[in-house]
Protein backbone atom coordinates (compact mmCIF):
# COMPACT_ATOMS: atom_id res chain seq x y z
CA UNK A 1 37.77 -72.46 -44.95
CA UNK A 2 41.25 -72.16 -44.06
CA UNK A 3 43.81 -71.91 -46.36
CA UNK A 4 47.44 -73.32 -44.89
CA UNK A 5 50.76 -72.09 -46.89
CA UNK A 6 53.54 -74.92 -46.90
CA UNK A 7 56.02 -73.03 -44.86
CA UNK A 8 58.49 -72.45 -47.89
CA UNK A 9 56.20 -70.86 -49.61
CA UNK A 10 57.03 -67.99 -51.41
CA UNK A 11 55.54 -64.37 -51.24
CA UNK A 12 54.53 -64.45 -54.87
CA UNK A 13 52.40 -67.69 -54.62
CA UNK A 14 50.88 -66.30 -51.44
CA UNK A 15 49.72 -63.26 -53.33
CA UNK A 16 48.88 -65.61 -55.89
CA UNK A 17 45.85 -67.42 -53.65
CA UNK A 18 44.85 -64.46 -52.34
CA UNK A 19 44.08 -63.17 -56.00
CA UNK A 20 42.46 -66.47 -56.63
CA UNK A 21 40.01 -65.60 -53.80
CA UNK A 22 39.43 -62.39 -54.30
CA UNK A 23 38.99 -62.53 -58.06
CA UNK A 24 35.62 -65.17 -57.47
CA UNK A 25 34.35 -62.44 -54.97
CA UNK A 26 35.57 -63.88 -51.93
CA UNK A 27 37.17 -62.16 -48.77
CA UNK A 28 40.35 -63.05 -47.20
CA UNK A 29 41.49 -62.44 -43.58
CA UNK A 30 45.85 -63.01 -43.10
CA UNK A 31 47.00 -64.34 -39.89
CA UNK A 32 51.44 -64.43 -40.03
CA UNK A 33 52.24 -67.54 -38.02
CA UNK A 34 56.15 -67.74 -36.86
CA UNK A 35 56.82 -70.81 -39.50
CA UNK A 36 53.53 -70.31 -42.11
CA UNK A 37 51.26 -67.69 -43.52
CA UNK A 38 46.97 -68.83 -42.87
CA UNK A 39 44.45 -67.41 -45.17
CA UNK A 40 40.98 -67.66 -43.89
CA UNK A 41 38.55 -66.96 -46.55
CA UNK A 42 35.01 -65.74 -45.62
CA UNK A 43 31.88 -65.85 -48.34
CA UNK A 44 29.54 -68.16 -49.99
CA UNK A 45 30.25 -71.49 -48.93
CA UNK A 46 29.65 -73.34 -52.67
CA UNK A 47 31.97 -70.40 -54.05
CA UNK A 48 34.88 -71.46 -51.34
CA UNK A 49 34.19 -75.26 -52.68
CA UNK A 50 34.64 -74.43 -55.96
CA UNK A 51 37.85 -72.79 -55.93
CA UNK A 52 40.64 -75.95 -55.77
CA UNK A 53 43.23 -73.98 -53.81
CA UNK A 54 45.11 -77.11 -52.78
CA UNK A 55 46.42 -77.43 -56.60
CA UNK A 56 47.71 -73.88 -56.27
CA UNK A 57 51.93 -73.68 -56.19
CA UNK A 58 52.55 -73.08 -52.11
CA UNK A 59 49.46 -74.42 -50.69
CA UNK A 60 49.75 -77.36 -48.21
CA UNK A 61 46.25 -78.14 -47.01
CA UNK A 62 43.10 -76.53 -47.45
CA UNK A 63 40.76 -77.32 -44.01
CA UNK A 64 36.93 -76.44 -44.30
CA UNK A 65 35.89 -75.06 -40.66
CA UNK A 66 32.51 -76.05 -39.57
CA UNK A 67 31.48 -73.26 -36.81
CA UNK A 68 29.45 -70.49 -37.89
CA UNK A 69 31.95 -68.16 -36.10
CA UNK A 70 35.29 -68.41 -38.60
CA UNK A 71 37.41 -65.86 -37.37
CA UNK A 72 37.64 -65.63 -33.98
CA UNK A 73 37.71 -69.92 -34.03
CA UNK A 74 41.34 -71.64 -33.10
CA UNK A 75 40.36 -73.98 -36.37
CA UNK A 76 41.53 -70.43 -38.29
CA UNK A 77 44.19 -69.20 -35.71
CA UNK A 78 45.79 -72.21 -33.96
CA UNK A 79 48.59 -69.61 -31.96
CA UNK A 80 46.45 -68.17 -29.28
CA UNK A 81 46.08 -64.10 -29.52
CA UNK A 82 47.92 -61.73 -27.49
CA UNK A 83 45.86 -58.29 -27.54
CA UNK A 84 48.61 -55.43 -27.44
CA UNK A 85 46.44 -52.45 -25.17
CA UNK A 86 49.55 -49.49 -25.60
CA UNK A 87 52.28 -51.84 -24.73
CA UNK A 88 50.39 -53.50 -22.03
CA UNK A 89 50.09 -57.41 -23.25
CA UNK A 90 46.83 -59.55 -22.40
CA UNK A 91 47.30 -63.18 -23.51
CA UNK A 92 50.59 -63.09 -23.23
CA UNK A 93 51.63 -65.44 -20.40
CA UNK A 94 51.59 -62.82 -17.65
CA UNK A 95 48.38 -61.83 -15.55
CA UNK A 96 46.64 -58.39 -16.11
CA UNK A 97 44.59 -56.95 -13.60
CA UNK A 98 41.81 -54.38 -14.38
CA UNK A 99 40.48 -52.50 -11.54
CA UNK A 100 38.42 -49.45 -10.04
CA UNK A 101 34.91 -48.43 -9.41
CA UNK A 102 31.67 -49.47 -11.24
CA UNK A 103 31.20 -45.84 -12.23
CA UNK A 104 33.25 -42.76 -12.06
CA UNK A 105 31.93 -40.28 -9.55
CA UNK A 106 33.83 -37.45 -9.40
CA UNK A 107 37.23 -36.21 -9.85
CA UNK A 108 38.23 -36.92 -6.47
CA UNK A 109 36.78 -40.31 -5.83
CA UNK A 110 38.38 -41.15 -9.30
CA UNK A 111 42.02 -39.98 -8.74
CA UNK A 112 41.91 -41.47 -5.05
CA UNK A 113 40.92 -44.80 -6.60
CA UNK A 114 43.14 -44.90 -9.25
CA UNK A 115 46.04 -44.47 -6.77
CA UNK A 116 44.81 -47.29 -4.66
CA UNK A 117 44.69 -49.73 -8.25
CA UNK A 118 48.11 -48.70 -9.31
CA UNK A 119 49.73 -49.68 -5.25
CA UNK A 120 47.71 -52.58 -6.13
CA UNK A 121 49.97 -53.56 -9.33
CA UNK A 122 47.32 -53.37 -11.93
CA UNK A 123 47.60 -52.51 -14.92
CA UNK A 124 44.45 -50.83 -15.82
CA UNK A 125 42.32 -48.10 -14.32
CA UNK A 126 38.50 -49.32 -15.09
CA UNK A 127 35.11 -46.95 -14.69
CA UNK A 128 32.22 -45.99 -16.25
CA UNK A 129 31.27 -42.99 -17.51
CA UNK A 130 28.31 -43.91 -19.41
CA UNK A 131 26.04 -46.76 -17.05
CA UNK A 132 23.11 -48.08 -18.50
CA UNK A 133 21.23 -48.63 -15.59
CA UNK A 134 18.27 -51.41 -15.19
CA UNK A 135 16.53 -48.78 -13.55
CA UNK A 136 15.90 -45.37 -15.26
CA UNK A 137 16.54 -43.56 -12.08
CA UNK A 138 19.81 -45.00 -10.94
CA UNK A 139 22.89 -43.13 -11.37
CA UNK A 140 23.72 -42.89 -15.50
CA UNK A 141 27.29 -41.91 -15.11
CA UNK A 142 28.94 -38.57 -15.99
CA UNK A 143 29.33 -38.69 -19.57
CA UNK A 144 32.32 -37.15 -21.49
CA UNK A 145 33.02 -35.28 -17.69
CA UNK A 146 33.85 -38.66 -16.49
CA UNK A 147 36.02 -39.48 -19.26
CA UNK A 148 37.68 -36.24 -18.59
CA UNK A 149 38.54 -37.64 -15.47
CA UNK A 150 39.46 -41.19 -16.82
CA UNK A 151 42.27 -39.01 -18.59
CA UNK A 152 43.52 -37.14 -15.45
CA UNK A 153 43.75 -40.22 -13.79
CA UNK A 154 45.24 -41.65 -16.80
CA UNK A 155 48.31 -39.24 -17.06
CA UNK A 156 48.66 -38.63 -13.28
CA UNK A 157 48.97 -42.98 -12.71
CA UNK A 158 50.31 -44.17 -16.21
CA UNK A 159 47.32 -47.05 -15.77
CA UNK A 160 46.11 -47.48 -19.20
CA UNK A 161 42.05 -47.09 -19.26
CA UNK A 162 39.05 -49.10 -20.21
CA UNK A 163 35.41 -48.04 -20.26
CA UNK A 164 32.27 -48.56 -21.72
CA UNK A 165 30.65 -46.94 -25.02
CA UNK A 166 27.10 -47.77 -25.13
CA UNK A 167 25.83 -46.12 -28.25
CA UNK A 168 27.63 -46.75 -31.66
CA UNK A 169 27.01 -42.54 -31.94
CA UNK A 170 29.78 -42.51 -29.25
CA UNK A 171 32.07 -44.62 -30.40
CA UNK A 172 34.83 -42.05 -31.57
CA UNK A 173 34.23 -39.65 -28.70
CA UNK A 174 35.33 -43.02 -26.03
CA UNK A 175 37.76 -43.72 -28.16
CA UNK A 176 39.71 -40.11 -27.92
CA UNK A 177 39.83 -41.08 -23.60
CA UNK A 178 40.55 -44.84 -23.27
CA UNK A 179 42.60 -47.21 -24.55
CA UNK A 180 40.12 -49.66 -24.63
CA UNK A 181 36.34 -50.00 -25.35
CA UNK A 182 34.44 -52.12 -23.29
CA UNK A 183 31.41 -53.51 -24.59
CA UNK A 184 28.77 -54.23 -21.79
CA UNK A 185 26.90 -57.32 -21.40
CA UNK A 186 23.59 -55.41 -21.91
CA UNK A 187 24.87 -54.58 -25.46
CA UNK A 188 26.39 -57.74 -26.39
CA UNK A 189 24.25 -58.41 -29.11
CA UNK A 190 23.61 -54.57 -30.21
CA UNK A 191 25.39 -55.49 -33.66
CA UNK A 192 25.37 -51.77 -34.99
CA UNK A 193 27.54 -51.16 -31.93
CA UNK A 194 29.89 -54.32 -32.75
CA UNK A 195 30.48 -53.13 -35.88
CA UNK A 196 31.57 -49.73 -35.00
CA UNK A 197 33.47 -50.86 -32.28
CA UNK A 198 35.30 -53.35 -34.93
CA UNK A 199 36.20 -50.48 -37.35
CA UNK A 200 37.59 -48.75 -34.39
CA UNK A 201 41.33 -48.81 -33.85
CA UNK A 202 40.87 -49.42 -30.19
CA UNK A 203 40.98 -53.04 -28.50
CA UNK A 204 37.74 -54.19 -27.44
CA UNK A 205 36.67 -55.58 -24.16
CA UNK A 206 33.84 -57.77 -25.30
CA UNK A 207 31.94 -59.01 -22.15
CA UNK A 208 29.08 -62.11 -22.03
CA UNK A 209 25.74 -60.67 -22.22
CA UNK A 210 23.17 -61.67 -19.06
CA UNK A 211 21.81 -65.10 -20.50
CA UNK A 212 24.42 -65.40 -23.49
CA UNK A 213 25.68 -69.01 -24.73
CA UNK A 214 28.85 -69.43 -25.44
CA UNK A 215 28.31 -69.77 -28.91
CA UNK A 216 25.96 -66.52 -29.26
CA UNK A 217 29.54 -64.60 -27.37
CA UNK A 218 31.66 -65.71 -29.83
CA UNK A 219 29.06 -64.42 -32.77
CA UNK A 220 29.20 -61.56 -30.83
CA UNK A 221 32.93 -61.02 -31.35
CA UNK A 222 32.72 -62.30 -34.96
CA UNK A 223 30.48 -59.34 -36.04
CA UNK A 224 33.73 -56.83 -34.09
CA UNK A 225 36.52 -58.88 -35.94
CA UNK A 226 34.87 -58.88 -39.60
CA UNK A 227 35.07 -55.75 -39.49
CA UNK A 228 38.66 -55.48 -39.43
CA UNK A 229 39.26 -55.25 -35.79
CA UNK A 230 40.96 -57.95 -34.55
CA UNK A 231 42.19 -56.85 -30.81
CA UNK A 232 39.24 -58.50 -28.76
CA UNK A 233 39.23 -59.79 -25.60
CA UNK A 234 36.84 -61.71 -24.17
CA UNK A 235 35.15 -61.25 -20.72
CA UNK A 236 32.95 -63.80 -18.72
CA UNK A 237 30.92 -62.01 -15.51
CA UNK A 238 28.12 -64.53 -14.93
CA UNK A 239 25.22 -65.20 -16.30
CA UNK A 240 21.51 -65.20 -15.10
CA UNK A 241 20.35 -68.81 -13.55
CA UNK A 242 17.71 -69.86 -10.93
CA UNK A 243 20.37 -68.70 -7.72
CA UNK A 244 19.66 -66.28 -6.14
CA UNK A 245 22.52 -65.91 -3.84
CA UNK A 246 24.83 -64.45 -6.00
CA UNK A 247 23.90 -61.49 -8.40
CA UNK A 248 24.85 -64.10 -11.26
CA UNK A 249 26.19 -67.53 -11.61
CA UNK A 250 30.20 -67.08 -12.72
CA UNK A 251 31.07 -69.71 -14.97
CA UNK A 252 34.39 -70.58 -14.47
CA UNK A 253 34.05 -73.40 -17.16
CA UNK A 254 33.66 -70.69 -19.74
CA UNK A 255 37.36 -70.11 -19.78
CA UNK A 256 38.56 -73.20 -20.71
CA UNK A 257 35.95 -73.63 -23.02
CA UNK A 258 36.65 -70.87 -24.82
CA UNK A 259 40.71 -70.96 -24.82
CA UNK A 260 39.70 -74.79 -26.98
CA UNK A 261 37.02 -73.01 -29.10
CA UNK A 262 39.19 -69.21 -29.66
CA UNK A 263 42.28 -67.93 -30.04
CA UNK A 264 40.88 -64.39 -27.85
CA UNK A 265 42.57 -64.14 -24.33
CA UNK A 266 39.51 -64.82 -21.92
CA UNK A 267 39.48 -62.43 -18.31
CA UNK A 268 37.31 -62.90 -15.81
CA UNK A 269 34.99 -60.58 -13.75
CA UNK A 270 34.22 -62.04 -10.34
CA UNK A 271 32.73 -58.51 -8.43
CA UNK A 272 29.36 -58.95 -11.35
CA UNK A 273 29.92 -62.90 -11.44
CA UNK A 274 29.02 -62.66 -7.71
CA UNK A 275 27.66 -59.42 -6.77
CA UNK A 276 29.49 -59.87 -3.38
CA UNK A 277 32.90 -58.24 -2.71
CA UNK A 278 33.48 -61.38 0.10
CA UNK A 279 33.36 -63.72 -2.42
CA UNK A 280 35.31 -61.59 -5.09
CA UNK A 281 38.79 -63.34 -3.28
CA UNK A 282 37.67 -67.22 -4.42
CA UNK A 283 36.32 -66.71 -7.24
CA UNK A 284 39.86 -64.47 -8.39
CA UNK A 285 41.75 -67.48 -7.21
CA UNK A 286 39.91 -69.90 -9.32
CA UNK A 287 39.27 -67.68 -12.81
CA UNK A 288 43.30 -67.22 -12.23
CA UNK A 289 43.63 -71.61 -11.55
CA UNK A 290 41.15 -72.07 -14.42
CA UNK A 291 44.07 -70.32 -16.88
CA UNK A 292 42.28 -66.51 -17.47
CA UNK A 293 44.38 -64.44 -18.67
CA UNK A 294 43.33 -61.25 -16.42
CA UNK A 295 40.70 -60.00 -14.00
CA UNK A 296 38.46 -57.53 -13.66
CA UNK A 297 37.92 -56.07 -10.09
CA UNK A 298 35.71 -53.04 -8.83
CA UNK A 299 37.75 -51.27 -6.22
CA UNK A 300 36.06 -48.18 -4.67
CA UNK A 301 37.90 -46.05 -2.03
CA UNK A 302 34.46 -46.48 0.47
CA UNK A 303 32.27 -48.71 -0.90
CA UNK A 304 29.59 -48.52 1.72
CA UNK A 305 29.21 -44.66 -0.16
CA UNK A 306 29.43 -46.31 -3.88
CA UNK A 307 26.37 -44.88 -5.75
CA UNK A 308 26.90 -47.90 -8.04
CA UNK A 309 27.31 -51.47 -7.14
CA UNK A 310 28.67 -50.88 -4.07
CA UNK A 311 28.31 -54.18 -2.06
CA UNK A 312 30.28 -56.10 -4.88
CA UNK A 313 33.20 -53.47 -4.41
CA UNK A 314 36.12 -54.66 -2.33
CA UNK A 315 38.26 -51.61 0.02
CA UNK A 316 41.49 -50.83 -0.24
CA UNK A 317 42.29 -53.14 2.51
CA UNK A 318 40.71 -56.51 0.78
CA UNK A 319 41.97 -55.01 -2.61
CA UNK A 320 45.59 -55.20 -1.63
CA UNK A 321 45.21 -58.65 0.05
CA UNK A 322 43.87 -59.97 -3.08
CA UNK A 323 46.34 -58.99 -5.66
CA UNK A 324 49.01 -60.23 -3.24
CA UNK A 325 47.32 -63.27 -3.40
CA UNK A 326 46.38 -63.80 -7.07
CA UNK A 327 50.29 -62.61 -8.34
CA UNK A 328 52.08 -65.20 -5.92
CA UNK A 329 49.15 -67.73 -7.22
CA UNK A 330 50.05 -66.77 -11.14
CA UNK A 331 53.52 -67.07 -10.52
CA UNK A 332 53.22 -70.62 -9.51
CA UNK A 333 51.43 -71.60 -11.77
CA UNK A 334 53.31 -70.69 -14.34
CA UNK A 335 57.01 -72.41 -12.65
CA UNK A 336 54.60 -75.68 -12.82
CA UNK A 337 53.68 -75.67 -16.29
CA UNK A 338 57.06 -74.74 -17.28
């Protein structure tokens, strides 16, 4: 259940229905609109009956949400979210481009890449240091070495960083390199690593797991925002079908779905959507004409010598083309809505 505050109401009766709630037992989660204060109230659904809030002094409505998922639904935060990574805005209005190569290499393949994604206009520097590999004797990443380099790359660029933790164990260590956690799609429903990730102070880059429904994603970023942690972005790179043409299917109707079901900013990842850096260009265009808020591109210096996923990895060359491409396409888009 929501609870909506008449927008005159005062701080002492909001602190007043919050001690209601809280007194039967009952958690409360505060979203600050512009005009009125929401109180979402999570718990035992005959207790939240029970309590008569709408006779309380302040209290304009009370609305009973129906989806499983409460607090990552727009029923409980109508304004759409705007996740704040370090002064870089996603949600905001304004397209944000992560980019760089499936894994980090080494310190040189790193630094030249992150030069090539800042020309680019990006605002983010992506690679992983930990990869958990389908195969056991593919290329795991460098560990904390890489995220040594994700730092020097970091400070020598100014791109802000986002990688992957896979093990809850690691959580903190990530944490003291990037600015962002990104949570695979192999660990989308490892809920011991949610939950660390949601008492972290870090944003979280929450991406769709291989077969995931819609429904099981948002669960998925329920478990990361109960536990306090409500910068969460959500990340659509395909899901496993009968094609086998592409790597994965990318579905594009995903992001609209979700901007009507969540108040999360939705980015898309077209280089694992498709698995094919030639069709990394359309598939950008559309996830940008569909309304994402960002995308998420694998960039490697030489792609053809990528020990991970290099086929889905545009050049410099194609790199460049494309974020001309997708900025002028943003940009219109946004003088025809205005």
């Amino acid at each position: 259940m929501v609870i909506v505050m008449n927008p005159t109401a005062t701080a002492e009766q909001i602190k007043r229905v919050i001690g209601r709630v809280h007194n039967v037992g009952l958690r409360t989660h505060i979203v600050e609109g512009e005009f009125r204060t929401i109180i979402g109230i999570i718990g035992d659904k005959k207790t939240i009956m029970s309590l008569a809030v709408e006779a309380l002094e302040g209290v304009e409505k009370a609305v009973p949400i129906s989806s499983s998922y409460k607090l990552v639904s727009r029923d409980f935060h109508p304004q759409s979210s705007v996740v704040d990574v370090d002064g870089v805005k996603i949600g905001g209005g304004a397209l944000v481009v992560m980019g760089g190569p499936c894994a980090v290499e080494s310190r040189e393949q790193l630094l030249e890449a992150a030069e090539i994604v800042k020309a680019g206009g990006a605002q983010f520097l992506r690679g992983g240091a930990y990869k958990p590999r389908t195969s056991p004797y593919a290329f795991q990443g460098l560990e904390e070495e890489g995220l040594v380099y994700l730092a020097e790359a970091k400070a020598a660029t100014g791109l802000k960083i986002v990688t992957e933790v896979t093990d809850a164990n690691a959580v903190d260590l990530v944490a003291n390199y990037a600015d962002m956690l990104q949570i695979g799609a192999r660990n989308m429903q490892n809920f011991h690593l949610l939950r660390a990730v949601g008492r972290s102070s870090k944003p979280v880059l929450l991406k769709r797991g291989l077969s995931a429904t819609i429904e099981e994603w948002l669960h998925a970023a329920e478990y990361i925002v109960n536990e306090g942690n409500y910068n969460v972005v959500l990340c659509e790179r395909g899901i496993r079908t009968y094609e086998e043409y592409t790597r994965n299917t990318l579905d594009l109707s995903a992001v609209g779905a979700l901007k009507h079901l969540s108040h999360l900013p939705v980015i898309v990842d077209p280089s694992h959507g498709t698995g094919k850096w030639h069709l990394v260009r359309p598939m950008s265009m559309a996830a940008v004409a569909a309304g994402a808020d960002g995308l998420m591109i694998e960039v490697h210096p030489n792609p053809a010598e990528a020990l991970s996923d290099g086929p889905q990895s545009l050049n410099p060359k194609n790199y460049m083309s494309l974020m001309n491409d997708v900025y002028k396409l943003s940009e219109f888009l946004k003088t025809q809505s205005e």
